[in-house]
Every structure is written in structure tokens, then in C-alpha cells.
N, C-alpha and C. Protein backbone atom coordinates (compact mmCIF):
# COMPACT_ATOMS: atom_id res chain seq x y z
N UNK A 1 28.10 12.40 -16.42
CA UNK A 1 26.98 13.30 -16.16
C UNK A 1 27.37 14.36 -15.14
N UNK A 2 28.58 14.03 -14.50
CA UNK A 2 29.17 14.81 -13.47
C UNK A 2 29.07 14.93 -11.87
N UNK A 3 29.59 16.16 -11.72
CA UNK A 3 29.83 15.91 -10.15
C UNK A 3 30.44 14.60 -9.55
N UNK A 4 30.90 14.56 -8.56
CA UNK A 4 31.82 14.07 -7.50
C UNK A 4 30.82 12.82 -6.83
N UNK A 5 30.99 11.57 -7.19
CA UNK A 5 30.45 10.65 -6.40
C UNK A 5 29.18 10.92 -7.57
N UNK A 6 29.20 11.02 -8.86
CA UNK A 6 27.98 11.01 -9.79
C UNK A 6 28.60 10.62 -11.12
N UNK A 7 29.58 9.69 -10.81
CA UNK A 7 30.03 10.11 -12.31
C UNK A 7 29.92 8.88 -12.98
N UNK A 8 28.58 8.93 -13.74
CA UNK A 8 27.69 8.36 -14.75
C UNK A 8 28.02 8.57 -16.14
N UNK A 9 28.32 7.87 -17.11
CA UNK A 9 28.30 8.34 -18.28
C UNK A 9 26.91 8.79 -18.90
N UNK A 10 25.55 7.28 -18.51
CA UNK A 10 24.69 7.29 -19.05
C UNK A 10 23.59 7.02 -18.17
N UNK A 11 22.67 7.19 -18.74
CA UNK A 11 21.62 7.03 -17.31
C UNK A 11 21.10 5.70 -16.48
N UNK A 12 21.37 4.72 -17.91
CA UNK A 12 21.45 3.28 -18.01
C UNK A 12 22.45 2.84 -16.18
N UNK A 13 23.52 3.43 -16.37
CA UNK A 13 24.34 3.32 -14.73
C UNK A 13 23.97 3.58 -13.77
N UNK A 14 23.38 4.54 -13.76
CA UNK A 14 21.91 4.57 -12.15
C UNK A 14 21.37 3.93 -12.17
N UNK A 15 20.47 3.23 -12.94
CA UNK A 15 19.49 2.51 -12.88
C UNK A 15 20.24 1.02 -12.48
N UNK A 16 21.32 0.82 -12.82
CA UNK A 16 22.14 -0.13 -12.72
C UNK A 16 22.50 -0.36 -11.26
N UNK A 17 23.07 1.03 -10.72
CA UNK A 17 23.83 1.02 -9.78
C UNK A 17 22.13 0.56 -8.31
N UNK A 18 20.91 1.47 -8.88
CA UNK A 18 19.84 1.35 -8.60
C UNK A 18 19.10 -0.07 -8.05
N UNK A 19 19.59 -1.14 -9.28
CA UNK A 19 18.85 -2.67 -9.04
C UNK A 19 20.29 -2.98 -8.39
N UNK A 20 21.25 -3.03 -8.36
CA UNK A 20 21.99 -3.33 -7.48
C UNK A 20 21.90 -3.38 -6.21
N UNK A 21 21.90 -2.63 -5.85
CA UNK A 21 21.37 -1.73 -3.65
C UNK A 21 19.99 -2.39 -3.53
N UNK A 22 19.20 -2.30 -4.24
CA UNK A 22 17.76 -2.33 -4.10
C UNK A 22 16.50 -3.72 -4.38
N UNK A 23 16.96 -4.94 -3.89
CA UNK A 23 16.10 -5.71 -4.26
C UNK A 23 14.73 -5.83 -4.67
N UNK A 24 14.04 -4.80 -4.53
CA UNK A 24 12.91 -5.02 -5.47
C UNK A 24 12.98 -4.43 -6.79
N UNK A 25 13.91 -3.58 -6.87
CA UNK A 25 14.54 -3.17 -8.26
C UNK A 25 15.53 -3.83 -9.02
N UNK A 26 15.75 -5.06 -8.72
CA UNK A 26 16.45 -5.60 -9.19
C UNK A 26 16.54 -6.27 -10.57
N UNK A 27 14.72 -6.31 -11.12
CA UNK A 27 14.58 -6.89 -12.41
C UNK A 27 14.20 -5.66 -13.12
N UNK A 28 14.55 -4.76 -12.96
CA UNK A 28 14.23 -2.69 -13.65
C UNK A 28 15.74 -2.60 -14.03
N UNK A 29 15.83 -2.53 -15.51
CA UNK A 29 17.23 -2.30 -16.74
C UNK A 29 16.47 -0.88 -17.13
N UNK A 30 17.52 -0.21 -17.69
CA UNK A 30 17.26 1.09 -18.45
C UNK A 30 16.46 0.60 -19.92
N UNK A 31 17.39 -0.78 -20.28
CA UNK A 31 16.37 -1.20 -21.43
C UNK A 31 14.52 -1.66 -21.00
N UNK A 32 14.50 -2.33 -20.15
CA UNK A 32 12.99 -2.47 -19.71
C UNK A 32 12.89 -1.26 -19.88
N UNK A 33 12.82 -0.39 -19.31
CA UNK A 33 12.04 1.11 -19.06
C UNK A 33 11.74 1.64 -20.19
N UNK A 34 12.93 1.01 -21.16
CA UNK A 34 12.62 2.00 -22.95
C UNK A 34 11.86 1.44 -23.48
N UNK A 35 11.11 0.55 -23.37
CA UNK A 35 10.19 -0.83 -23.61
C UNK A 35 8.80 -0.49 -23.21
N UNK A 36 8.80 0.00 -22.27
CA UNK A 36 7.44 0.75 -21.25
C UNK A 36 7.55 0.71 -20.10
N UNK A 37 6.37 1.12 -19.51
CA UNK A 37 7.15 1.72 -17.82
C UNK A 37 6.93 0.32 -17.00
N UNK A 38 7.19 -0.03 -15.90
CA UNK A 38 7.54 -1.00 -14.89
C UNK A 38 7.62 -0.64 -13.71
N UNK A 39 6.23 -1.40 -12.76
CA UNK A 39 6.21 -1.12 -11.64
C UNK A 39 7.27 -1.81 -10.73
N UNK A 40 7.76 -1.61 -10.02
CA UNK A 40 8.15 -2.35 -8.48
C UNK A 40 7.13 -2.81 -7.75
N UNK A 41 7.77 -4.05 -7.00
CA UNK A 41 8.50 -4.67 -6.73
C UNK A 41 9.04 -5.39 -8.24
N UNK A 42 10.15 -5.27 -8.66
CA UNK A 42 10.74 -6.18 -9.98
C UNK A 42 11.81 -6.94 -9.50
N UNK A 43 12.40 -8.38 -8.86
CA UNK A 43 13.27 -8.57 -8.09
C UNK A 43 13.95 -9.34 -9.49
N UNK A 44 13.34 -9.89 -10.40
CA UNK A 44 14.43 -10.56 -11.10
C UNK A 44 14.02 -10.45 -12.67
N UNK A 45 15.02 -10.23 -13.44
CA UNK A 45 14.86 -9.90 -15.06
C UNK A 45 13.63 -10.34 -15.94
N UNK A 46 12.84 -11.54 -15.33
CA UNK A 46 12.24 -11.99 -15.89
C UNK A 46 10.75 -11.32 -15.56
N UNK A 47 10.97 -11.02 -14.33
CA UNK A 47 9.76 -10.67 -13.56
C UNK A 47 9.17 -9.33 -13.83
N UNK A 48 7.39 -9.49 -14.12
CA UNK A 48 6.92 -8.62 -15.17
C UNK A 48 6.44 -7.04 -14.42
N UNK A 49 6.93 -7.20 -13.01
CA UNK A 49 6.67 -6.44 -11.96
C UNK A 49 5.37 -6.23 -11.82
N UNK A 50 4.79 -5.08 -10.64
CA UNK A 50 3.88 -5.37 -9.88
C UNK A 50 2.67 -4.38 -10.03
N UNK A 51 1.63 -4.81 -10.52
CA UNK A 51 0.88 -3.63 -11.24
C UNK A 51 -0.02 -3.09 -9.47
N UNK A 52 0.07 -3.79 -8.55
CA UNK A 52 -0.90 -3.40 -7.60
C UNK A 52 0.10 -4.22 -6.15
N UNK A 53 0.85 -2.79 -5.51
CA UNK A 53 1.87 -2.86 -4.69
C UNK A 53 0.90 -4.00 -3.34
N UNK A 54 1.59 -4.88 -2.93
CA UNK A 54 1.01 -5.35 -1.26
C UNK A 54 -0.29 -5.92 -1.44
N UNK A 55 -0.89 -6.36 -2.82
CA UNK A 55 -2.65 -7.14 -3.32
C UNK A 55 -2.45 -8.09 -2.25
N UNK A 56 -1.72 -8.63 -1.28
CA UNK A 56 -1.91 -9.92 -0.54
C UNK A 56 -1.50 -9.89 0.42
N UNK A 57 -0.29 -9.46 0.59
CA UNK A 57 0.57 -9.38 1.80
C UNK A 57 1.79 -8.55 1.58
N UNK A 58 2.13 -8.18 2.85
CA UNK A 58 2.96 -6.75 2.63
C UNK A 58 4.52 -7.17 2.42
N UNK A 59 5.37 -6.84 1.93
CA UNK A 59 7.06 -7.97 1.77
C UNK A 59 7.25 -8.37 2.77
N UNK A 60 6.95 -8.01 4.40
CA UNK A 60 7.53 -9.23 5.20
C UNK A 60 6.08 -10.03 5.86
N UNK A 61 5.10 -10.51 5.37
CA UNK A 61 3.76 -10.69 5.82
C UNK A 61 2.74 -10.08 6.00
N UNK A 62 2.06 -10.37 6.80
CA UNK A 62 1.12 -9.43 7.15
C UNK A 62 1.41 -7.32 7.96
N UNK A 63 0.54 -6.38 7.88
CA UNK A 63 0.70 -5.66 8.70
C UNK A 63 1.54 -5.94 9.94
N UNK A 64 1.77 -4.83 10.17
CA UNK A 64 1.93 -4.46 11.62
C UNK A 64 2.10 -3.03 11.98
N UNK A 65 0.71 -3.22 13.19
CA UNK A 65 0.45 -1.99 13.56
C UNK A 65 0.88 -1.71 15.08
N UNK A 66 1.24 -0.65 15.28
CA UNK A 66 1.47 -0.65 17.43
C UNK A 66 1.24 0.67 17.28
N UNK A 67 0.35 -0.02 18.21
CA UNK A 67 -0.75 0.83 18.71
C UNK A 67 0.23 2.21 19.87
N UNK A 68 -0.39 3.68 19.82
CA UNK A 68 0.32 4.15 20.75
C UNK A 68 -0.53 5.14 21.44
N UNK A 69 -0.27 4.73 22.94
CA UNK A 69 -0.87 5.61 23.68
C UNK A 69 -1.39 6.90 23.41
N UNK A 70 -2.31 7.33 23.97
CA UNK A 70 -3.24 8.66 23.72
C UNK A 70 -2.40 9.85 24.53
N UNK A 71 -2.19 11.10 24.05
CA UNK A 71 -1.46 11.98 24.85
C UNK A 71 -2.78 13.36 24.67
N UNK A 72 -3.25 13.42 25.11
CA UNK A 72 -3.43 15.18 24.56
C UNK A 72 -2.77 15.83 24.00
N UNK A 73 -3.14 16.95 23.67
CA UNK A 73 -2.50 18.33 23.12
C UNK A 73 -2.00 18.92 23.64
N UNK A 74 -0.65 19.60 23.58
CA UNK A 74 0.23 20.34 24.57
C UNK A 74 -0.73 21.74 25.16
N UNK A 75 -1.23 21.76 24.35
CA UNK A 75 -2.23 23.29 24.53
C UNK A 75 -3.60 22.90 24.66
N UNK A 76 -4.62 22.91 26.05
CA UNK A 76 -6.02 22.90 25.62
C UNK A 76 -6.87 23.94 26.37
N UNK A 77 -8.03 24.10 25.66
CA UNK A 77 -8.83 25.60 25.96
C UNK A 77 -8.80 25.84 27.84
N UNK A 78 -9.23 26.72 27.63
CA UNK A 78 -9.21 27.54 29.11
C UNK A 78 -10.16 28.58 29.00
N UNK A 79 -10.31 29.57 29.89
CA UNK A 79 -10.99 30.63 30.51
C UNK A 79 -10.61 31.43 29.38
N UNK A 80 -9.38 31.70 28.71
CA UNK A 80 -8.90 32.49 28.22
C UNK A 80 -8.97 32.36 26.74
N UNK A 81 -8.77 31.27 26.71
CA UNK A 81 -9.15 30.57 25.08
C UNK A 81 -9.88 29.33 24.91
N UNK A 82 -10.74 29.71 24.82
CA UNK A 82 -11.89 28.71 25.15
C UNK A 82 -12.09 27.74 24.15
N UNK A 83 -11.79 28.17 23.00
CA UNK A 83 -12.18 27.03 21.63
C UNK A 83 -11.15 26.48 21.16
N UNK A 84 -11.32 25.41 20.25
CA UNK A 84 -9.95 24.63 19.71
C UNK A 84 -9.89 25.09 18.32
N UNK A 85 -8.76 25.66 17.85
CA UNK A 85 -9.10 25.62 16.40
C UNK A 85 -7.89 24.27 16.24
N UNK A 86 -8.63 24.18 14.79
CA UNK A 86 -8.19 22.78 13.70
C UNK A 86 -7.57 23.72 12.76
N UNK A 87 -6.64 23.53 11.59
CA UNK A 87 -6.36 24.08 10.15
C UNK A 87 -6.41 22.66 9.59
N UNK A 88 -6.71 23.24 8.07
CA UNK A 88 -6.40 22.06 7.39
C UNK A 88 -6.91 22.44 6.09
N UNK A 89 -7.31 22.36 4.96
CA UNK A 89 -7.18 22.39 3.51
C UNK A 89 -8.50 22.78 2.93
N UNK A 90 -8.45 23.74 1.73
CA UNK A 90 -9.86 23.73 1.30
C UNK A 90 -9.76 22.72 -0.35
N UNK A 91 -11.26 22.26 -0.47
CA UNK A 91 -10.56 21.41 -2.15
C UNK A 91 -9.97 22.63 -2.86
N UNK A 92 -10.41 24.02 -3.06
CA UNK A 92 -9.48 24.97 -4.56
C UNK A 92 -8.49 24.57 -4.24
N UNK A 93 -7.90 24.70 -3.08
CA UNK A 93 -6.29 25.33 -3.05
C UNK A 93 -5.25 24.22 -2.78
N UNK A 94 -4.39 24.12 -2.75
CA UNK A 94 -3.19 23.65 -2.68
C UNK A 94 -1.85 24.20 -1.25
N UNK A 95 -1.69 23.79 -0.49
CA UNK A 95 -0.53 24.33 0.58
C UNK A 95 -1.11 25.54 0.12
N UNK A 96 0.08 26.55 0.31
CA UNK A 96 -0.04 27.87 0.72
C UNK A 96 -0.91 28.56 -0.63
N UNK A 97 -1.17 28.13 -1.91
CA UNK A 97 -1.87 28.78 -2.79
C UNK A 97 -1.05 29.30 -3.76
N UNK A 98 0.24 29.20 -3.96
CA UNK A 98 1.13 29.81 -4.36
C UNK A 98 1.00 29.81 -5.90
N UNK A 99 0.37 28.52 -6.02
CA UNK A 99 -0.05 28.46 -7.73
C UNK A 99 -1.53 28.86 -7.87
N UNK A 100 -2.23 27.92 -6.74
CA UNK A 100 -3.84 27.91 -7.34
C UNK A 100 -4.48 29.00 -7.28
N UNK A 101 -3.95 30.19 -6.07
CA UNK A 101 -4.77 31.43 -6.00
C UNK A 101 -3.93 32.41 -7.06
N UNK A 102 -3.65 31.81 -8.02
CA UNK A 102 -3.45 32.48 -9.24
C UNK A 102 -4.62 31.83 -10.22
N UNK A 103 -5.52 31.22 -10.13
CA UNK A 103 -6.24 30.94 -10.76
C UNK A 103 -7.72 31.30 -10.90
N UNK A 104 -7.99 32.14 -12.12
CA UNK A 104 -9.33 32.95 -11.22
C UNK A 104 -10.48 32.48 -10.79
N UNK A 105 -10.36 30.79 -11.69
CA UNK A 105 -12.21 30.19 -11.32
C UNK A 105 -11.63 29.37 -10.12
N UNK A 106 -10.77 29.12 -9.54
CA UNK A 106 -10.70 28.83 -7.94
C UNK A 106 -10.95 29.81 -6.95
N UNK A 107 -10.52 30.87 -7.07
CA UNK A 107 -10.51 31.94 -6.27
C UNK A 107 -11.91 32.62 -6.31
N UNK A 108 -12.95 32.46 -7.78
CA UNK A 108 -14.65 32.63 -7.54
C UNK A 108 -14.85 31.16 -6.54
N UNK A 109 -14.39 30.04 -6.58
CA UNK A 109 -15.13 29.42 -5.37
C UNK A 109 -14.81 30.02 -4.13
N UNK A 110 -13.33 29.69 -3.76
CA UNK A 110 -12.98 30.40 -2.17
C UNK A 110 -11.82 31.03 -2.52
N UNK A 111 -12.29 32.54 -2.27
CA UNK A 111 -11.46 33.47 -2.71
C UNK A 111 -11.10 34.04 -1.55
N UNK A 112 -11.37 33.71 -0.23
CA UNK A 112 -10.27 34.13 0.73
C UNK A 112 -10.64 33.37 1.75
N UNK A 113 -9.63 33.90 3.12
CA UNK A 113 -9.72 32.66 4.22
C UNK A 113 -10.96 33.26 5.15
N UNK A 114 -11.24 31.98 5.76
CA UNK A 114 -12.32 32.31 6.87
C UNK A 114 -12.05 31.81 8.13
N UNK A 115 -12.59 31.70 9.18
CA UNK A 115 -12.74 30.74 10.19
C UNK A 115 -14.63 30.37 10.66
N UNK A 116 -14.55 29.35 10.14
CA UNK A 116 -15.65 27.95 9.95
C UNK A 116 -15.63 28.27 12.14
N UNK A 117 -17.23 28.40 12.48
CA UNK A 117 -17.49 28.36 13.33
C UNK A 117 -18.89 27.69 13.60
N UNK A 118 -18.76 27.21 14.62
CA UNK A 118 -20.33 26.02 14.99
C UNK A 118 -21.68 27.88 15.38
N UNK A 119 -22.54 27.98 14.72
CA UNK A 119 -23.68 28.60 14.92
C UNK A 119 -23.86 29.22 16.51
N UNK A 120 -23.93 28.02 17.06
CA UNK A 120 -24.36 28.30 18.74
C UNK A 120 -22.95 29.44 19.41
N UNK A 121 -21.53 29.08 19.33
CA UNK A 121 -20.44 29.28 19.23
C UNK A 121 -20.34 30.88 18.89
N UNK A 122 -20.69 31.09 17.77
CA UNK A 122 -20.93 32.53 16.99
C UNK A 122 -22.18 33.24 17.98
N UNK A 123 -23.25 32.76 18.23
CA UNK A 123 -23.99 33.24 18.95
C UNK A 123 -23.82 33.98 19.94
N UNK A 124 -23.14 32.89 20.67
CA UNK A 124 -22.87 33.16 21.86
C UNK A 124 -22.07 34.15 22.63
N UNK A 125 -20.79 34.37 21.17
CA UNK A 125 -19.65 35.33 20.96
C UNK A 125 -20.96 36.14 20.78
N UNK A 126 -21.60 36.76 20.05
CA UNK A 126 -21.88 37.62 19.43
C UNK A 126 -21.82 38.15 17.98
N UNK A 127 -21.52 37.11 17.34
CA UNK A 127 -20.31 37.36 16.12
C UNK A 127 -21.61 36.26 14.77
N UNK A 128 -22.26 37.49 13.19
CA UNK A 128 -22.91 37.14 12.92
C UNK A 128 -21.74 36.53 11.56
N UNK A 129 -22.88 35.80 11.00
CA UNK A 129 -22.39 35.08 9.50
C UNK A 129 -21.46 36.35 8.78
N UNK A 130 -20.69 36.12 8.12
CA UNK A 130 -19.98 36.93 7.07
C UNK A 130 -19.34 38.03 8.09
N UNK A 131 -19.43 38.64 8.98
CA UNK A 131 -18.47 39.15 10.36
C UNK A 131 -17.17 39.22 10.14
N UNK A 132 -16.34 40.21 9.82
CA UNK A 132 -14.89 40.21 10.07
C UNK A 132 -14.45 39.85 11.79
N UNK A 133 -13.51 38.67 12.09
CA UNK A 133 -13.71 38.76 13.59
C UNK A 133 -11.97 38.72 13.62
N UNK A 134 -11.63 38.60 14.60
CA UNK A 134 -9.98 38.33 15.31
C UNK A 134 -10.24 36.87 15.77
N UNK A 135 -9.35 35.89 15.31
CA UNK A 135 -8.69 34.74 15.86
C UNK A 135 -7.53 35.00 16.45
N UNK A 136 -7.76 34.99 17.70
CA UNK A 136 -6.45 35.11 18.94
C UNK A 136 -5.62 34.01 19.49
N UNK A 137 -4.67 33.54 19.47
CA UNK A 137 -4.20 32.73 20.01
C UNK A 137 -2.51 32.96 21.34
N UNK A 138 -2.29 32.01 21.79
CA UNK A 138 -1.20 32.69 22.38
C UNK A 138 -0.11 33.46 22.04
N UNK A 139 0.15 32.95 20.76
CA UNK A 139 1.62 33.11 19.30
C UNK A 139 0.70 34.42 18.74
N UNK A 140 -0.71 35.04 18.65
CA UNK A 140 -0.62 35.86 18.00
C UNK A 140 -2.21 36.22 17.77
N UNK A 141 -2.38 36.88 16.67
CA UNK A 141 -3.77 37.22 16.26
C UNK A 141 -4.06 37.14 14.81
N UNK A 142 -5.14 37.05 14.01
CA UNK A 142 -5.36 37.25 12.43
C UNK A 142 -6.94 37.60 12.63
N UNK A 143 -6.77 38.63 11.59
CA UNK A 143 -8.03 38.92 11.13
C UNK A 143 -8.63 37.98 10.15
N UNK A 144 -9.92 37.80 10.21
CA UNK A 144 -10.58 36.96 8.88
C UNK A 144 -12.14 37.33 8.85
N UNK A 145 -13.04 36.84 8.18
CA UNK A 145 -14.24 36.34 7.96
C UNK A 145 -14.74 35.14 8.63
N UNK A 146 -16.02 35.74 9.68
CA UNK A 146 -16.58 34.49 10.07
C UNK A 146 -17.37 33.63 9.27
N UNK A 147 -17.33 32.25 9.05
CA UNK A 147 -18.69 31.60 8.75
C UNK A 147 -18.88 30.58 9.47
N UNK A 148 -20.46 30.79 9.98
CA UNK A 148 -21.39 30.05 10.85
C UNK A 148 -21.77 29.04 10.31
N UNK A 149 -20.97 27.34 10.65
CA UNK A 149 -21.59 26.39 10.00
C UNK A 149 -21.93 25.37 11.15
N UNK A 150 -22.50 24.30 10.87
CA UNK A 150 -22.49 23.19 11.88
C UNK A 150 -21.59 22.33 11.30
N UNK A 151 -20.75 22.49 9.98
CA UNK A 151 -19.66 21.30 10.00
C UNK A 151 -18.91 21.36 11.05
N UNK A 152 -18.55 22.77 11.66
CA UNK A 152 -17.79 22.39 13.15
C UNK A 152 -18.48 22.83 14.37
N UNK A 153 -18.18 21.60 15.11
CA UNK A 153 -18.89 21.28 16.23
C UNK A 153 -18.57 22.26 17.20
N UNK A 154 -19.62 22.15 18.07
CA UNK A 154 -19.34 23.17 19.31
C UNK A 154 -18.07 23.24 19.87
N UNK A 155 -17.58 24.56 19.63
CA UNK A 155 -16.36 24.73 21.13
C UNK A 155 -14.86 24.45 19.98
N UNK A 156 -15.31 24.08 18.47
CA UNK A 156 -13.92 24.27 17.85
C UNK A 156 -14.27 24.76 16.70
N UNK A 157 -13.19 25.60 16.13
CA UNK A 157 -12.96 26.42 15.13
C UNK A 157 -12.21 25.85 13.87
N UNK A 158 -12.18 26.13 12.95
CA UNK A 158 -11.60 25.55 11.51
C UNK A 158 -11.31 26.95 10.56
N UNK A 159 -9.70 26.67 10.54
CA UNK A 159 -9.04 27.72 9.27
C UNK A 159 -8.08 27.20 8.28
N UNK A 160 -8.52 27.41 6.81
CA UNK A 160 -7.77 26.85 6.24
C UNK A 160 -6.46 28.02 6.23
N UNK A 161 -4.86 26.97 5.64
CA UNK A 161 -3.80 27.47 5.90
C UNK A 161 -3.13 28.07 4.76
N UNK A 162 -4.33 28.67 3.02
CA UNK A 162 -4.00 28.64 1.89
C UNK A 162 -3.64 29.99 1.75
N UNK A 163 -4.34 31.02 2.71
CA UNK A 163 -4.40 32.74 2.59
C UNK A 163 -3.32 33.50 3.06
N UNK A 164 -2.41 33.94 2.70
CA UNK A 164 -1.26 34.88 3.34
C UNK A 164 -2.19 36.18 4.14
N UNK A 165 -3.59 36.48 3.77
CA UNK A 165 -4.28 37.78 4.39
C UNK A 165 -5.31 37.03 5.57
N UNK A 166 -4.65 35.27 5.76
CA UNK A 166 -5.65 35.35 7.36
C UNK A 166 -4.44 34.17 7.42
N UNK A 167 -3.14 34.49 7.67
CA UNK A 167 -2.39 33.22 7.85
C UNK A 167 -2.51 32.33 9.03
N UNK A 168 -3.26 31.23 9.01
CA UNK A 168 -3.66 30.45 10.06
C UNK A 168 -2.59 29.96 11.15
N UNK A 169 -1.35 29.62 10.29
CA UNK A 169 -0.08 28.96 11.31
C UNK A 169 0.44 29.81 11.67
N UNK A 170 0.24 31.10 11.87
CA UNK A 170 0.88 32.23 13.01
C UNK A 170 0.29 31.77 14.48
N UNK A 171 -0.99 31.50 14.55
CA UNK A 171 -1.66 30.98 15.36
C UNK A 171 -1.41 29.96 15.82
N UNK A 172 -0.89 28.99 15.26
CA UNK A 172 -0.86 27.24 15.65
C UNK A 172 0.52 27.23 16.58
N UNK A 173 0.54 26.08 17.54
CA UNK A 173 1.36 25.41 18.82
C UNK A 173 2.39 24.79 17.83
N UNK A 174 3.56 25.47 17.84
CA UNK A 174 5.01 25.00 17.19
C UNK A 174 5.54 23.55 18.30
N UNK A 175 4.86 23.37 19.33
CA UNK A 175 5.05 22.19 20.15
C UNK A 175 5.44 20.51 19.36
N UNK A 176 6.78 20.01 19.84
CA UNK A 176 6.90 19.27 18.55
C UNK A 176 5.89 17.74 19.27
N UNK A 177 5.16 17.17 18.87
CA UNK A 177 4.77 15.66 18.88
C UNK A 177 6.01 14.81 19.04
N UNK A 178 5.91 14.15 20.60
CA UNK A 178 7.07 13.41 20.93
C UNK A 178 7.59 12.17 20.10
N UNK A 179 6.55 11.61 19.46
CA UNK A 179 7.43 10.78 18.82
C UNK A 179 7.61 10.87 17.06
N UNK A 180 6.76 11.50 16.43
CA UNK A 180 6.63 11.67 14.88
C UNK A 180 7.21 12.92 14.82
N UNK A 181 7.86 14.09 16.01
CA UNK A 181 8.67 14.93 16.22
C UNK A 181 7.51 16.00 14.88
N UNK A 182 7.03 16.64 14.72
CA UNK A 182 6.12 17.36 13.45
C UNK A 182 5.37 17.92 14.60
N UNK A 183 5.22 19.64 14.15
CA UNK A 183 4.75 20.35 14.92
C UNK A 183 3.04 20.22 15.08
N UNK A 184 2.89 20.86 16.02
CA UNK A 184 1.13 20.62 16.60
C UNK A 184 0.12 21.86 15.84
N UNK A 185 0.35 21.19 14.58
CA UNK A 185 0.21 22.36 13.66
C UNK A 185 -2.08 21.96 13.63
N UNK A 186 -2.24 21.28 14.19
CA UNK A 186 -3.99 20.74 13.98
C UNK A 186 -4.21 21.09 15.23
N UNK A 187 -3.87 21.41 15.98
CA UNK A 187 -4.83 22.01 17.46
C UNK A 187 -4.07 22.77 18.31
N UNK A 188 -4.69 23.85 18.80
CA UNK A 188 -4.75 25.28 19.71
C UNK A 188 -5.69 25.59 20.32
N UNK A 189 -5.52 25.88 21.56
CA UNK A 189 -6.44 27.27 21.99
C UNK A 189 -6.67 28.77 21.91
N UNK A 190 -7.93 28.73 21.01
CA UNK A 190 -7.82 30.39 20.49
C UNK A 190 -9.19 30.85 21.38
N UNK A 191 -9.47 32.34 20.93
CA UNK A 191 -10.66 32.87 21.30
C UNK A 191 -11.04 33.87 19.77
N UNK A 192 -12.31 33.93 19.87
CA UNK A 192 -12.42 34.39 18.59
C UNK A 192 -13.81 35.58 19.07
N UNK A 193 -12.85 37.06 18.55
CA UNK A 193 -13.55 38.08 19.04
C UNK A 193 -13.81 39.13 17.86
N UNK A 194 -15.46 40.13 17.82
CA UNK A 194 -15.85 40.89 17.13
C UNK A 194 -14.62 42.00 16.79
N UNK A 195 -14.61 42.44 15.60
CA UNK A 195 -13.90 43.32 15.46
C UNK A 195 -14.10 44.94 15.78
């Protein structure tokens, strides 16, 4: 099949080389598979594998969870940026949109980005429903559309991350999380001002 450190005649030999290394793959043949498909855990030829992964207990017993201390956010509001924004997903879209906002009856539901603000929040700014406003953050600025909801609570903001014309993660704390090392891409301090 080729390449260097790949050299398979048939596909049957991965799968081979596959239950070899891999004890729960160990009862998965290229012939089973031509037969119908086969879940894992399969540890031995006979075994009809596992239609519902961990139904009892997990391969070495029970869970285990550890627990880990609470840290804050490398970044939290101030005088200067008073609110927290969140990002995170709308149902149309998909990551950046790259497929779905090619789709036109997604794009009649949410056809562009906003920033989701608590009522009182907007008030208080000055800043009415449907409002083009500026989301400011330290890393930067984006223009968008306000909307005034109470899904978010006082004092934080919500943008989804699907729109290249209100790109939310220009805004977000590249700060990495000390131990899952993944940037602090769910909370910032922004301010959010009339245009």
C-alpha cells in the first residue's frame, strides 16, 4: 500500500497489526468486519464485542475522578472592562461556518454574529436591541449587532465564534490553562460601546 514503515499489502494487515498492539481489538479480523461492523472492546475471536462501551464498569473498575482546585481567569473585569464575555456556538452553525454559512435556510435563522447582552447591561450602556455596538477587549475590537436578552446574566456578554464579519476570538485571552494547557478561549474582559 506503500510508504516507508506502511508497507501493507492488504488492509486485512492493519487490522492485524491493529489486534495485535491493542487488546481490546484483539477479537476485530478484517474478515469479522466483512461480516458486519463490530464494536470494541473485542478482546478475543469469539467475542461478539460491545454494543454499549463501560454499561457497568469502566476497564479498570469504577471511575475516577480528581477533583482540581478552582483558579480564576487570568483576565477579570475592571473599571476598564467591566463585563465578561463567554463565546461559544450557535445550533445553525458549525466552528467557523465554513460549510454551514453556505447554506441559505441556516443563514435565514442566524445569518450573522451578535453579542447576546443581559437588558439591564444594554441599558445602562445606553445601547438599544438590534444596535450596531463595538466589543472591546484588550487584544482588540469587533463590530457587531446588539441583542438584549436575559439568557445572559448581568455583567456578561455572549458571542458566537461562527462569523468572520464579528470574529469573536480576536477578542479572547490566548492565556494557556495551566494544566489542560488550551487557551482561555470562554472568558475576557471586554466593554461594549455605542457606535
Amino acid at each position: 500500500m506503500g510508504g516507508k514503515g506502511f508497507d501493507f499489502e492488504h488492509p486485512s494487515q492493519i487490522m492485524e497489526e491493529i489486534a495485535s498492539l491493542t487488546p481490546s481489538y484483539g477479537g476485530i479480523s478484517y474478515e469479522r468486519l466483512e461480516d458486519g461492523g463490530l464494536q470494541w472492546p473485542c478482546p478475543t475471536e469469539d467475542h461478539p464485542g460491545t454494543p454499549i462501551l463501560h454499561a457497568k464498569l469502566f476497564t479498570r473498575g469504577k471511575g475516577r475522578f480528581i477533583p482540581l482546585e478552582y483558579k480564576p481567569p487570568m483576565e477579570l473585569p475592571d473599571d476598564e472592562y467591566p463585563l465578561v464575555l463567554t463565546t461559544g456556538r450557535s445550533l445553525y452553525h458549525f466552528h467557523t461556518g465554513t460549510l454551514t454559512r453556505k447554506v441559505e435556510g441556516l443563514n435565514i435563522l442566524k445569518g450573522e454574529g451578535e453579542v447576546e447582552i443581559n437588558p439591564d447591561d444594554a441599558s445602562s450602556l445606553g445601547i438599544a436591541d438590534g444596535e450596531m455596538v463595538k466589543v472591546i477587549s484588550r487584544r482588540g475590537e469587533v463590530v457587531t449587532r446588539a441583542k438584549a436578552t436575559d439568557v445572559s446574566p448581568v455583567g456578561v456578554v455572549f458571542m458566537t465564534f461562527h462569523f468572520a464579519e464579528s470574529p469573536a476570538n480576536r477578542l479572547t485571552n490566548p492565556a494557556l490553562d495551566p494544566v489542560a494547557k488550551i487557551p482561555e478561549y470562554k472568558v475576557c474582559a471586554v466593554r461594549v460601546e455605542r457606535m
